[in-house]
PDB file of N, CA and C in Angstrom:
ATOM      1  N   UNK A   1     133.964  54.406 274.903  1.00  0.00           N
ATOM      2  CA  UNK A   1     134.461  54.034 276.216  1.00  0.00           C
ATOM      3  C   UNK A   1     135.915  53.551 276.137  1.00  0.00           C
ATOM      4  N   UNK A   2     136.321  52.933 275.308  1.00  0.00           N
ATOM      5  CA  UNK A   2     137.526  52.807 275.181  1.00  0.00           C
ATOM      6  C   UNK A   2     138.507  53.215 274.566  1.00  0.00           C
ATOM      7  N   UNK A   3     138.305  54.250 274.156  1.00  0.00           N
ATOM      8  CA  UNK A   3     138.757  55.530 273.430  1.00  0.00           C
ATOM      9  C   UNK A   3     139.478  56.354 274.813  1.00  0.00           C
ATOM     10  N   UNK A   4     138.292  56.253 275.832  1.00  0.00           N
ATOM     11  CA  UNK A   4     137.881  56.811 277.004  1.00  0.00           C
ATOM     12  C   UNK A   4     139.684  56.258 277.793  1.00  0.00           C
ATOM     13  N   UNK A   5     139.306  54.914 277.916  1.00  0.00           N
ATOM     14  CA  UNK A   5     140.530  54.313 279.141  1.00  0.00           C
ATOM     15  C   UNK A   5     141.738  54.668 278.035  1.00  0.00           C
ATOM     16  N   UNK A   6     141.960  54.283 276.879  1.00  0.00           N
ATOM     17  CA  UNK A   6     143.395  54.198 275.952  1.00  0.00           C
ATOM     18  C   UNK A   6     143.411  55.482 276.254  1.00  0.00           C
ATOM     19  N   UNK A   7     142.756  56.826 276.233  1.00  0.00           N
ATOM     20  CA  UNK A   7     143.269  58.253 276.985  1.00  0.00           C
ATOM     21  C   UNK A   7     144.008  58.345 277.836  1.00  0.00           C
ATOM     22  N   UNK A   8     142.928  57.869 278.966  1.00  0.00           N
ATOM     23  CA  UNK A   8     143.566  57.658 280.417  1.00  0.00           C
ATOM     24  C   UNK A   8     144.649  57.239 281.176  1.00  0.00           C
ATOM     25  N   UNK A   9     144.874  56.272 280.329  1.00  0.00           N
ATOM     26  CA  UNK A   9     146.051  55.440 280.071  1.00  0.00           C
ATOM     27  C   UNK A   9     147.017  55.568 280.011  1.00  0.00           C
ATOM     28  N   UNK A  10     147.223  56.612 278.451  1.00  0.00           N
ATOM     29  CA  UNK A  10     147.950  57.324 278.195  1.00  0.00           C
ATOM     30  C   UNK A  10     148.577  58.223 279.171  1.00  0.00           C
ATOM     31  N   UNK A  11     147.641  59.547 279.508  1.00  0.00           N
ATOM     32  CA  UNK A  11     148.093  60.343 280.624  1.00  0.00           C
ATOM     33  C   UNK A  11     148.597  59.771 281.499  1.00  0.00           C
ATOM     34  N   UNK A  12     148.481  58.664 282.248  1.00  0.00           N
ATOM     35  CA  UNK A  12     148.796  58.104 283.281  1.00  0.00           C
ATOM     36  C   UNK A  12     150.052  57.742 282.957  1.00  0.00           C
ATOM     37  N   UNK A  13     150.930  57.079 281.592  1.00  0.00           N
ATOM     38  CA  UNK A  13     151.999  56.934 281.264  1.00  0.00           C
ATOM     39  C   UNK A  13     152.810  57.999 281.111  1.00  0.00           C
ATOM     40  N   UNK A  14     152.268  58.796 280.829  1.00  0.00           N
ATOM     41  CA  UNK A  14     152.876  60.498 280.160  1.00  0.00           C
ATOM     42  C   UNK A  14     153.177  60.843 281.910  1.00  0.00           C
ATOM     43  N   UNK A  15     152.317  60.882 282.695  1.00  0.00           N
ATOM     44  CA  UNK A  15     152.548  61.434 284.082  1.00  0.00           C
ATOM     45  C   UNK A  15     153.869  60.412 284.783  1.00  0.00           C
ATOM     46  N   UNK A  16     153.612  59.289 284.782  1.00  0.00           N
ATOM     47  CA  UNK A  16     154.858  58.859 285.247  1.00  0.00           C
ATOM     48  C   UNK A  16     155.869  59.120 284.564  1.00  0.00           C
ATOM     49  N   UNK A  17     155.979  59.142 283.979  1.00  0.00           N
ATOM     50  CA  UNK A  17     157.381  59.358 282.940  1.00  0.00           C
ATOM     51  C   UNK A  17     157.746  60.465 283.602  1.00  0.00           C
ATOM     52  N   UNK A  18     156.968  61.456 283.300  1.00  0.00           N
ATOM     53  CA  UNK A  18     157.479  63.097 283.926  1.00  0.00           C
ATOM     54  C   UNK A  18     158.333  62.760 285.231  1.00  0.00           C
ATOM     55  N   UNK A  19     157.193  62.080 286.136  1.00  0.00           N
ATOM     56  CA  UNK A  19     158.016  61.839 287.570  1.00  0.00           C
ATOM     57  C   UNK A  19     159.307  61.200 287.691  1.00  0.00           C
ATOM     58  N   UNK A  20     158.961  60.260 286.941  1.00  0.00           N
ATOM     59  CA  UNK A  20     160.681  59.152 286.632  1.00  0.00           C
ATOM     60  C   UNK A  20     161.818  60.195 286.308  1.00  0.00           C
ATOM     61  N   UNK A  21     161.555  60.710 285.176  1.00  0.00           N
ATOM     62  CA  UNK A  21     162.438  62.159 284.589  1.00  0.00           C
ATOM     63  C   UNK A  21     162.931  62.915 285.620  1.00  0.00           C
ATOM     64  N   UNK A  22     162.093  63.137 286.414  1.00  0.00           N
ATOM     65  CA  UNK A  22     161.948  64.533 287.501  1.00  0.00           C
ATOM     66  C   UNK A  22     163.331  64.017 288.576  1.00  0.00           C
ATOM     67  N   UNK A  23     162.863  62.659 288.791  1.00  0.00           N
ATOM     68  CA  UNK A  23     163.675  61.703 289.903  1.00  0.00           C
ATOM     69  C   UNK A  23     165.005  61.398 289.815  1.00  0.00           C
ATOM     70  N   UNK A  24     165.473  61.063 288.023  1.00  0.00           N
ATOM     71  CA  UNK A  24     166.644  61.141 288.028  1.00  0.00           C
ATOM     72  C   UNK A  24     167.504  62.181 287.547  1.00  0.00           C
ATOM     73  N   UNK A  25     166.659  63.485 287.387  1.00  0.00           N
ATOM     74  CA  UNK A  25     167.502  65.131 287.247  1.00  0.00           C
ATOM     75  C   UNK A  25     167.770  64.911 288.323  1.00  0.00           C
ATOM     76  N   UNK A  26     166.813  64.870 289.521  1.00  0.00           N
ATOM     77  CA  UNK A  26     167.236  65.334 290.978  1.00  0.00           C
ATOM     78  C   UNK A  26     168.777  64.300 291.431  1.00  0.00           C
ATOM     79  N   UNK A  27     168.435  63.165 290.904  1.00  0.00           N
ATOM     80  CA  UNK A  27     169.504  62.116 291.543  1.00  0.00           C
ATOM     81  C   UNK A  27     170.607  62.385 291.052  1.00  0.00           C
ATOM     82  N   UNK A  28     170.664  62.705 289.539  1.00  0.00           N
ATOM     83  CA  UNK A  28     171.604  63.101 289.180  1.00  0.00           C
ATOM     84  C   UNK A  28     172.872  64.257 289.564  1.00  0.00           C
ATOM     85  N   UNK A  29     171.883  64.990 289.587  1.00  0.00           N
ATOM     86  CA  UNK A  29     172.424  66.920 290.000  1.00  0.00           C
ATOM     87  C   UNK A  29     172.758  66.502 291.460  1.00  0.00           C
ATOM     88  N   UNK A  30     172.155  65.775 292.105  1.00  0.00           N
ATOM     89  CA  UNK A  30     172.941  64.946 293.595  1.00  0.00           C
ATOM     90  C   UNK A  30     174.214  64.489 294.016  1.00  0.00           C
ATOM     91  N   UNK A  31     174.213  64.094 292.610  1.00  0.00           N
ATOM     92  CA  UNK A  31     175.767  63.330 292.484  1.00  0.00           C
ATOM     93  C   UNK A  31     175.384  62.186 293.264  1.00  0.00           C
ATOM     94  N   UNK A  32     174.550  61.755 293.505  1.00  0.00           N
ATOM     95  CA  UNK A  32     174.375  60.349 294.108  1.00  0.00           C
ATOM     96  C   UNK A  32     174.697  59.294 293.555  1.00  0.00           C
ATOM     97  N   UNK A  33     174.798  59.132 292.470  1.00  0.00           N
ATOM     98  CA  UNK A  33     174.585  57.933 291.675  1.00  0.00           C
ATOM     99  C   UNK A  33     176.226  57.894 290.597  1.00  0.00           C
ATOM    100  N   UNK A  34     177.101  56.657 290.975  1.00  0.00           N
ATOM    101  CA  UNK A  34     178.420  56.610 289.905  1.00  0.00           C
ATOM    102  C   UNK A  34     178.108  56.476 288.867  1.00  0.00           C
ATOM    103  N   UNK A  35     179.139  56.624 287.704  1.00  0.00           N
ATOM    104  CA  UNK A  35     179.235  55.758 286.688  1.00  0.00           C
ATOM    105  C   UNK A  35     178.963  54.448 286.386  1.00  0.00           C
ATOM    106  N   UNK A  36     178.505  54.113 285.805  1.00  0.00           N
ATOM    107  CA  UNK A  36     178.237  52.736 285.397  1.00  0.00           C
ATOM    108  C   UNK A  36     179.088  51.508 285.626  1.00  0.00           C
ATOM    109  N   UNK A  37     178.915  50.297 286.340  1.00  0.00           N
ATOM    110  CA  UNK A  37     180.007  49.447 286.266  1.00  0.00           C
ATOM    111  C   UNK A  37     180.591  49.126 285.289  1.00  0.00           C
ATOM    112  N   UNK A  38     181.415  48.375 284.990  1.00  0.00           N
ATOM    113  CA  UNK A  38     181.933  47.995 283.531  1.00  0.00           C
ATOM    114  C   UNK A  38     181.402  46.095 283.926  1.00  0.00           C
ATOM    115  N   UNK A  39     180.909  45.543 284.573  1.00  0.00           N
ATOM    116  CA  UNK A  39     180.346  44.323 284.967  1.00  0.00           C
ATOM    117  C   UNK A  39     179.290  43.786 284.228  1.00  0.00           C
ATOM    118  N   UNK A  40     178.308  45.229 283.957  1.00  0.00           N
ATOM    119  CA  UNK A  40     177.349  45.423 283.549  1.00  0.00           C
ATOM    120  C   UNK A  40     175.860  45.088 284.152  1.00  0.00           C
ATOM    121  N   UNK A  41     176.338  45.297 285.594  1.00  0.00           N
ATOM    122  CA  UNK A  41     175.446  45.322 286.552  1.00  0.00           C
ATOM    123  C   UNK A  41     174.095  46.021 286.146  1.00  0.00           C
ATOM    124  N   UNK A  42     174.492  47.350 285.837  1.00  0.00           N
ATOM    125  CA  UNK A  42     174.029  48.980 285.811  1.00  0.00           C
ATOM    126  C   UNK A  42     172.999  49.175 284.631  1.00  0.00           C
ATOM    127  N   UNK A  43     173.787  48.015 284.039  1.00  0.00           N
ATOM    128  CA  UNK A  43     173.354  48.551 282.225  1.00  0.00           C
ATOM    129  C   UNK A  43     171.730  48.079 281.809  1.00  0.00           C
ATOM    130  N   UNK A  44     171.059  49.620 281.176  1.00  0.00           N
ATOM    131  CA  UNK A  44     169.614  49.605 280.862  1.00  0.00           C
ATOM    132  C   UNK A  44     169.421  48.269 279.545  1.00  0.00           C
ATOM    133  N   UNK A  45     168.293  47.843 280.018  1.00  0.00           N
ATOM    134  CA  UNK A  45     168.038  46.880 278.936  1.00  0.00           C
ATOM    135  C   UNK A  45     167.101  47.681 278.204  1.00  0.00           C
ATOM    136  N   UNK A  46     166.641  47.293 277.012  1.00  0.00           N
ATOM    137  CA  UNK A  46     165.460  47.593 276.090  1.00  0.00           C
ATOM    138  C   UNK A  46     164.207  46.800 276.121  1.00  0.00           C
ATOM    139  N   UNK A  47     163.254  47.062 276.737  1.00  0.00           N
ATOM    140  CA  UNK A  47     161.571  46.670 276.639  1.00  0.00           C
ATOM    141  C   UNK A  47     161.072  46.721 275.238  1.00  0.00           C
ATOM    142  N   UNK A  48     160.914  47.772 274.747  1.00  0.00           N
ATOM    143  CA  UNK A  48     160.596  48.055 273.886  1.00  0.00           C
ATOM    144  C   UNK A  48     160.716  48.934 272.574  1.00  0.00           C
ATOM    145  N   UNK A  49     160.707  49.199 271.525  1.00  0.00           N
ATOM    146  CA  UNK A  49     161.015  50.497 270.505  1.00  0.00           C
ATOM    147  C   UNK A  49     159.652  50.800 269.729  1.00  0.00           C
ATOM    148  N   UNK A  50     159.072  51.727 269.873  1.00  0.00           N
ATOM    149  CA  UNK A  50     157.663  52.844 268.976  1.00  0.00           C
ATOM    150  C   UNK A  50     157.872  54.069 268.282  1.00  0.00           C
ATOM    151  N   UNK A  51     157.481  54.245 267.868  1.00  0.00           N
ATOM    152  CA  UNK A  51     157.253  55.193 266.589  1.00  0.00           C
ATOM    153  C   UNK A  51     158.165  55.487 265.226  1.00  0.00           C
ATOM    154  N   UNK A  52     158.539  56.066 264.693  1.00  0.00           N
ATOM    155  CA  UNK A  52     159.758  56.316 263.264  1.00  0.00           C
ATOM    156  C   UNK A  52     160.308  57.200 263.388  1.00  0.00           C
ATOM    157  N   UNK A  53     161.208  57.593 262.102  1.00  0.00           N
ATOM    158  CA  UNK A  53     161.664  58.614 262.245  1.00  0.00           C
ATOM    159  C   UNK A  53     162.413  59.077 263.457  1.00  0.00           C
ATOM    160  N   UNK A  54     162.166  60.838 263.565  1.00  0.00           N
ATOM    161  CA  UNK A  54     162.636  61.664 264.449  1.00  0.00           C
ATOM    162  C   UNK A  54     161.635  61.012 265.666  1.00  0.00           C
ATOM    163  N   UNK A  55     160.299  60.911 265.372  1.00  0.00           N
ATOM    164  CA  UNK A  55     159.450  60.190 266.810  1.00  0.00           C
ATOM    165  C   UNK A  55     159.462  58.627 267.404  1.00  0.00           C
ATOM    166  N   UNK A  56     161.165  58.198 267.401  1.00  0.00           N
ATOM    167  CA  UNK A  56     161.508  56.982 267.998  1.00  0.00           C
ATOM    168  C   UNK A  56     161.101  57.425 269.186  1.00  0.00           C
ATOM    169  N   UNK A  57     160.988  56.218 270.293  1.00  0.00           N
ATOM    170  CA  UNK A  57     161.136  56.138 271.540  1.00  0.00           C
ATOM    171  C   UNK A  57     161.701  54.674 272.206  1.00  0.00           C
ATOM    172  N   UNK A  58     161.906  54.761 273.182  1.00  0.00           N
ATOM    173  CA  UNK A  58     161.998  53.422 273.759  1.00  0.00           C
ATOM    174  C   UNK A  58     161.724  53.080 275.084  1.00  0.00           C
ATOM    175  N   UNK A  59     160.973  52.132 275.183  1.00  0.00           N
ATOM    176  CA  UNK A  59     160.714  51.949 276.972  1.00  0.00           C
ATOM    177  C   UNK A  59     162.038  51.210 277.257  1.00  0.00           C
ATOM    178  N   UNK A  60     162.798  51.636 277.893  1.00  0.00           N
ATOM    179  CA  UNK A  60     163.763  50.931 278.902  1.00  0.00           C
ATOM    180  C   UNK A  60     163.763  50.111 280.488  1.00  0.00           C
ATOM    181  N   UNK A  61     164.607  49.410 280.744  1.00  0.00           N
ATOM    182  CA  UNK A  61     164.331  49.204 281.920  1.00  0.00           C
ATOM    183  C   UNK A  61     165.817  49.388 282.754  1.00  0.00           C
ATOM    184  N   UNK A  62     165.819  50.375 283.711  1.00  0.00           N
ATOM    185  CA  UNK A  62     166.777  50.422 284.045  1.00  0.00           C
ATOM    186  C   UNK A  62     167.162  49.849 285.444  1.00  0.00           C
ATOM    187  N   UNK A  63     167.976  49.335 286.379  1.00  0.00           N
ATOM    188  CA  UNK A  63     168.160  49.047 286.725  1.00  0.00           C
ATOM    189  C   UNK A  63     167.742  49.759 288.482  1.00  0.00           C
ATOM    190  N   UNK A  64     167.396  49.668 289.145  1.00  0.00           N
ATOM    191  CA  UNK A  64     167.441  50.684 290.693  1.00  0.00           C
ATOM    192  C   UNK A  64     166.635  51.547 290.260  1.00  0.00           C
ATOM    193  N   UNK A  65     165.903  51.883 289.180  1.00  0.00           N
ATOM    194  CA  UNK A  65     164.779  52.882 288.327  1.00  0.00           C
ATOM    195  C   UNK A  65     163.462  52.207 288.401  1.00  0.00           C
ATOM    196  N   UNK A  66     163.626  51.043 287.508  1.00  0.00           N
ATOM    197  CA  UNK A  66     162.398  50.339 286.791  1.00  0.00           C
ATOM    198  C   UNK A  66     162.095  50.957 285.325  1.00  0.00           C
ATOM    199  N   UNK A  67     161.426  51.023 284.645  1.00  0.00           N
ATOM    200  CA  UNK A  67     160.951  51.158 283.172  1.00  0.00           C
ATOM    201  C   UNK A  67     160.568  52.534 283.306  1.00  0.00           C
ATOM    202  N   UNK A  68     161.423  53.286 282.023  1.00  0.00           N
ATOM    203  CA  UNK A  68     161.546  54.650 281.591  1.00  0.00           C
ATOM    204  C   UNK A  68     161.400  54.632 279.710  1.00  0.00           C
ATOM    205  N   UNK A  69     160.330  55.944 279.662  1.00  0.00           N
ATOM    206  CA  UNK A  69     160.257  55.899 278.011  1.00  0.00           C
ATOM    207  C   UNK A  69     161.319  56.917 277.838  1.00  0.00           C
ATOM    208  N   UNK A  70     162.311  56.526 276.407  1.00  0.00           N
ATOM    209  CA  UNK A  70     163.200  57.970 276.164  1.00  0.00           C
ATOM    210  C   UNK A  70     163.091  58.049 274.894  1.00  0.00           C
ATOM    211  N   UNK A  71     164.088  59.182 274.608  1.00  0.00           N
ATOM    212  CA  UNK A  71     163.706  59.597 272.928  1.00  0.00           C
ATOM    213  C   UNK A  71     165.667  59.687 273.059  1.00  0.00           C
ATOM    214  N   UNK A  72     166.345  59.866 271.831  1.00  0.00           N
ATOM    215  CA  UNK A  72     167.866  60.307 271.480  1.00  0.00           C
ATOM    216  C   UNK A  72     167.696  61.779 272.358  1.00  0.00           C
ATOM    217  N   UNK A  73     168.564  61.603 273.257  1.00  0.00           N
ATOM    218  CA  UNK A  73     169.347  63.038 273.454  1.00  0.00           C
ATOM    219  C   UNK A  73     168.973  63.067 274.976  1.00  0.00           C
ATOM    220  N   UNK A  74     168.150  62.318 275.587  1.00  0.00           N
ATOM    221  CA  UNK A  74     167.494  61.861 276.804  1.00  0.00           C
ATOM    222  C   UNK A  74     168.472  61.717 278.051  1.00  0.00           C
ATOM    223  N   UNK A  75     168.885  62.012 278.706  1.00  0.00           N
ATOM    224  CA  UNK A  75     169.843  61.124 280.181  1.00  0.00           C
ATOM    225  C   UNK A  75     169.489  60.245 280.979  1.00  0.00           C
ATOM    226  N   UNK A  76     169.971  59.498 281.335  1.00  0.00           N
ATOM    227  CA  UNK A  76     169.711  57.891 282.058  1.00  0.00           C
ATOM    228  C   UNK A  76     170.280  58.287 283.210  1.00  0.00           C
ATOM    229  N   UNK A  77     169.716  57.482 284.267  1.00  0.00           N
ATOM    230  CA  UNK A  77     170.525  56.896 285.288  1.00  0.00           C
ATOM    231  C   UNK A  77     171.972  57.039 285.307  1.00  0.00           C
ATOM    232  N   UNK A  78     173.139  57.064 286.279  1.00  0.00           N
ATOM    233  CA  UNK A  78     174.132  56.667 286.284  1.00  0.00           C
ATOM    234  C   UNK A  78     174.678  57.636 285.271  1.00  0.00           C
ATOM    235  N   UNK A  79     174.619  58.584 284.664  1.00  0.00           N
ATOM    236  CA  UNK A  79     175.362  59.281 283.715  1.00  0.00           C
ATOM    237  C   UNK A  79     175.309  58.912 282.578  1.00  0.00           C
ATOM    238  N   UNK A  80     174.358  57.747 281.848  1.00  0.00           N
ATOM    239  CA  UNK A  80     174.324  57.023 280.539  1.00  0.00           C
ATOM    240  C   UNK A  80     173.490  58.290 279.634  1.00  0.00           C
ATOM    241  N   UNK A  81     173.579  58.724 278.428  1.00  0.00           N
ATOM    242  CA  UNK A  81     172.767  59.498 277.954  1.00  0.00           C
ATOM    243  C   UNK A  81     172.626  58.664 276.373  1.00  0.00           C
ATOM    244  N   UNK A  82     171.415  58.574 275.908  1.00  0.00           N
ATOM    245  CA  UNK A  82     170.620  57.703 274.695  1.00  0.00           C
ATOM    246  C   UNK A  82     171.577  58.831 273.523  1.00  0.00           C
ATOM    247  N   UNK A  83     172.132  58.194 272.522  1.00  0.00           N
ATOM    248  CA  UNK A  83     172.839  58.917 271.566  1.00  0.00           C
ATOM    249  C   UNK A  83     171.680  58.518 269.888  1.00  0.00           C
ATOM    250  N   UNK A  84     171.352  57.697 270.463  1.00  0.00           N
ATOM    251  CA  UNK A  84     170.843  57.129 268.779  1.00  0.00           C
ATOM    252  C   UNK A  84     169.597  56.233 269.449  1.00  0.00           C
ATOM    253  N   UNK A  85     168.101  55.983 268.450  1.00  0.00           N
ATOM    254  CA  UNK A  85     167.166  54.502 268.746  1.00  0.00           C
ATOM    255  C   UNK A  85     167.011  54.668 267.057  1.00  0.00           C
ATOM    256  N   UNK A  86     167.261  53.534 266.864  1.00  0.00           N
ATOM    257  CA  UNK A  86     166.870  52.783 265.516  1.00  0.00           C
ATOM    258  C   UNK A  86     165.792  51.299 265.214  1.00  0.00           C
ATOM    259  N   UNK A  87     166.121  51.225 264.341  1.00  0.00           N
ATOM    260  CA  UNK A  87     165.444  49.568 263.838  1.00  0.00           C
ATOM    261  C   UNK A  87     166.229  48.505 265.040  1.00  0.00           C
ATOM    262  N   UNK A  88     167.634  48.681 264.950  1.00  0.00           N
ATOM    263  CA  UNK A  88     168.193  47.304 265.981  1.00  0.00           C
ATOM    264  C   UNK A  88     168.222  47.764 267.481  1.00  0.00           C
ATOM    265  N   UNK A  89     167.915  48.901 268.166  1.00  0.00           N
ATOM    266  CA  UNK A  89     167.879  49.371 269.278  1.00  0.00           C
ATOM    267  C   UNK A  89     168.271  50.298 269.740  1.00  0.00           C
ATOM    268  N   UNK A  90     168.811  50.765 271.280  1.00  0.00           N
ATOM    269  CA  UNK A  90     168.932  51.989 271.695  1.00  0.00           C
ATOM    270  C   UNK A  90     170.639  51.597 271.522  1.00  0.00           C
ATOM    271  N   UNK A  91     171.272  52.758 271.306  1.00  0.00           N
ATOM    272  CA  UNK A  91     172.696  52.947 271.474  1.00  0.00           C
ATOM    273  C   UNK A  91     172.752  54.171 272.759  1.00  0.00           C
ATOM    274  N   UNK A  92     173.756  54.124 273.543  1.00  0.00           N
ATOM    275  CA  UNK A  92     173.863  54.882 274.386  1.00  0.00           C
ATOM    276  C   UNK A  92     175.807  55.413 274.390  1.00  0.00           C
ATOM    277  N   UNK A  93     175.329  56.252 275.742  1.00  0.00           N
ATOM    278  CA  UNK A  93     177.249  56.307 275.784  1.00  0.00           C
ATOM    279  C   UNK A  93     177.290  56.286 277.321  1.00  0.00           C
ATOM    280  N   UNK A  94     178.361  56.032 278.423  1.00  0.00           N
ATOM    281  CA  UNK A  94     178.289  56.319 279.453  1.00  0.00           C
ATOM    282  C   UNK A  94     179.097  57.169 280.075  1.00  0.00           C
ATOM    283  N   UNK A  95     178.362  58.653 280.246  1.00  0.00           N
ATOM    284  CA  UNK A  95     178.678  59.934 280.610  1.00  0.00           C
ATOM    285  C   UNK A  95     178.510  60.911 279.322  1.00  0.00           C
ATOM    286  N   UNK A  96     178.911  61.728 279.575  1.00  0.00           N
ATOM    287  CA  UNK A  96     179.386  63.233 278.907  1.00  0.00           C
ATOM    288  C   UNK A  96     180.379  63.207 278.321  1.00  0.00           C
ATOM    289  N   UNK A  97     181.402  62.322 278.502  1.00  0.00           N
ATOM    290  CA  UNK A  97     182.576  62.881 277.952  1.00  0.00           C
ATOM    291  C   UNK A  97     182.903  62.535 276.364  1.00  0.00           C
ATOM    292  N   UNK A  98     183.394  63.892 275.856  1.00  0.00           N
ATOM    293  CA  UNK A  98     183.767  62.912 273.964  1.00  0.00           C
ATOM    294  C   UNK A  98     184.504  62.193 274.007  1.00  0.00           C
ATOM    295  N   UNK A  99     184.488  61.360 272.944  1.00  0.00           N
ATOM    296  CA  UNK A  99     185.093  60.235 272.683  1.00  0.00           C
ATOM    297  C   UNK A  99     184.309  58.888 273.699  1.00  0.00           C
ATOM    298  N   UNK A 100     183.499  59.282 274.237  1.00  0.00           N
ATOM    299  CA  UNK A 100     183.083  57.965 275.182  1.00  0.00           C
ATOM    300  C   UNK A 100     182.880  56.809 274.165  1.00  0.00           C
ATOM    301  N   UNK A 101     182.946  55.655 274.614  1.00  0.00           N
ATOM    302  CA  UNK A 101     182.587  54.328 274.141  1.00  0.00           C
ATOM    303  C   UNK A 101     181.139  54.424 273.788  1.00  0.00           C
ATOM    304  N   UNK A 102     180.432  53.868 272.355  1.00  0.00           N
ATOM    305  CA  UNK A 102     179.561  53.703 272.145  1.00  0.00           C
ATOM    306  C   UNK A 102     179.079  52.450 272.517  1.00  0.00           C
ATOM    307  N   UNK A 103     177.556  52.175 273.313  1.00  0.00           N
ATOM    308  CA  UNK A 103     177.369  50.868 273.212  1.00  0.00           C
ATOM    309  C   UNK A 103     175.785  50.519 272.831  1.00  0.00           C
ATOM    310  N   UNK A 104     175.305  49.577 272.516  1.00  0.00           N
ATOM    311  CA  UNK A 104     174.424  49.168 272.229  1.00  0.00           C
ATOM    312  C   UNK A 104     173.663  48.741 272.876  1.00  0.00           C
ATOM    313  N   UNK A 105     172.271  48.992 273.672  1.00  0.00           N
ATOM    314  CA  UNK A 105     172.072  48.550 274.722  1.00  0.00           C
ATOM    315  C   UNK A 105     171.360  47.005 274.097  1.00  0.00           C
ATOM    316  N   UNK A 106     171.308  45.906 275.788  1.00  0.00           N
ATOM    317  CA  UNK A 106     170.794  44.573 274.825  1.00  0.00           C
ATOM    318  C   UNK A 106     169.267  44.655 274.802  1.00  0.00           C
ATOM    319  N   UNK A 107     168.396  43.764 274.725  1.00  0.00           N
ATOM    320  CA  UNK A 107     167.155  43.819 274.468  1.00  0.00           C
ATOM    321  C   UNK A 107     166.915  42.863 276.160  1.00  0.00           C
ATOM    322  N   UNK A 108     166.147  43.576 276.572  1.00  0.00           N
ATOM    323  CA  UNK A 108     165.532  43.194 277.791  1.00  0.00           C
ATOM    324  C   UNK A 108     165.687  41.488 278.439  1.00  0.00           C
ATOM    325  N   UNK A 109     165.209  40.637 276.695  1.00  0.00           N
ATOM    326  CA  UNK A 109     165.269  39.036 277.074  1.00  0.00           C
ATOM    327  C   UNK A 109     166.580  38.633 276.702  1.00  0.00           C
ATOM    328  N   UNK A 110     167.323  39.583 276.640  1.00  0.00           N
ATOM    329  CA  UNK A 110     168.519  38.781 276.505  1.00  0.00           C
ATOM    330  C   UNK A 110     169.088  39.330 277.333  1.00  0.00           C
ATOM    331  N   UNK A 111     169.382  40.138 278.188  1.00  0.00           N
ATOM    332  CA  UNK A 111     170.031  40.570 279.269  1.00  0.00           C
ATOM    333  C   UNK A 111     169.549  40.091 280.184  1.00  0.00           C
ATOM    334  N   UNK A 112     167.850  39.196 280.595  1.00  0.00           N
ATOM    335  CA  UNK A 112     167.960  38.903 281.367  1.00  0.00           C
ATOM    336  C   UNK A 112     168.085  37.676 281.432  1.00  0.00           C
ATOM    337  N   UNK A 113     168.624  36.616 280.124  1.00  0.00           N
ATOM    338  CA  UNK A 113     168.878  35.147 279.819  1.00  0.00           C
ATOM    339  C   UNK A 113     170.572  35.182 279.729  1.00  0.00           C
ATOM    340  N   UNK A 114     171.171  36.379 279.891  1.00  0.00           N
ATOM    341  CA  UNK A 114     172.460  36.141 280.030  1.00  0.00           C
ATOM    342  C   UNK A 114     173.147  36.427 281.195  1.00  0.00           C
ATOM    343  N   UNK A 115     171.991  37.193 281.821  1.00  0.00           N
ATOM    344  CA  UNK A 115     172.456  36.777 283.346  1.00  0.00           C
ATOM    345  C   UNK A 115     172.465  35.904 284.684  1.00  0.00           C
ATOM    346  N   UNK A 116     171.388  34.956 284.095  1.00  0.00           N
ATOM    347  CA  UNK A 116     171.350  33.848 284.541  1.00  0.00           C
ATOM    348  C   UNK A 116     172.939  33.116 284.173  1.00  0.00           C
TER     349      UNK A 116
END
């Protein structure tokens, strides 16, 4: 039986995700949504990091989104795209363009104890 719900569960995470995904291709390809502030209004925190290797992931929380799982190579909100997830966290860049600024995203409790 509980083999049963941790399934269910699952799918149910796997299905939102898809939709979340789905929501910000569309928003994106919209052009709705700027660049990122430099304030750091915008900027995704980190929930969480699972698996090794090539099968990192990370639940994020993004801002005007809510909580998204990604893997390296993923696109965010706002034009941010995941470049790297390691042992110390997600690194991102904001936009497409080379040479962009690398940044480190913070960890969820500290982005939200430094914005207080």
């Amino acid at each position: 039986m509980q083999k049963l719900q941790r399934d269910n569960l699952q799918l149910k995470l796997e299905l939102q995700q898809a939709q979340l995904k789905a929501q910000i291709r569309a928003a994106n390809q919209d052009g709705k949504h700027a660049a990122p502030d430099d304030d750091g209004d915008n900027v995704p925190s980190v929930v969480s990091l699972t698996g090794v290797g090539d099968e990192r992931e990370a639940l994020l929380s993004v801002p005007g989104y809510g909580q998204i799982m990604v893997r390296a190579g993923d696109a965010l909100p706002n034009h941010w795209k995941v470049v790297a997830i390691d042992d110390g966290g997600v690194v991102v860049t904001p936009g497409s363009a080379r040479g962009a600024k690398r940044m480190r995203l913070p960890f969820y409790s500290d982005a939200t104890r430094n914005a207080t």
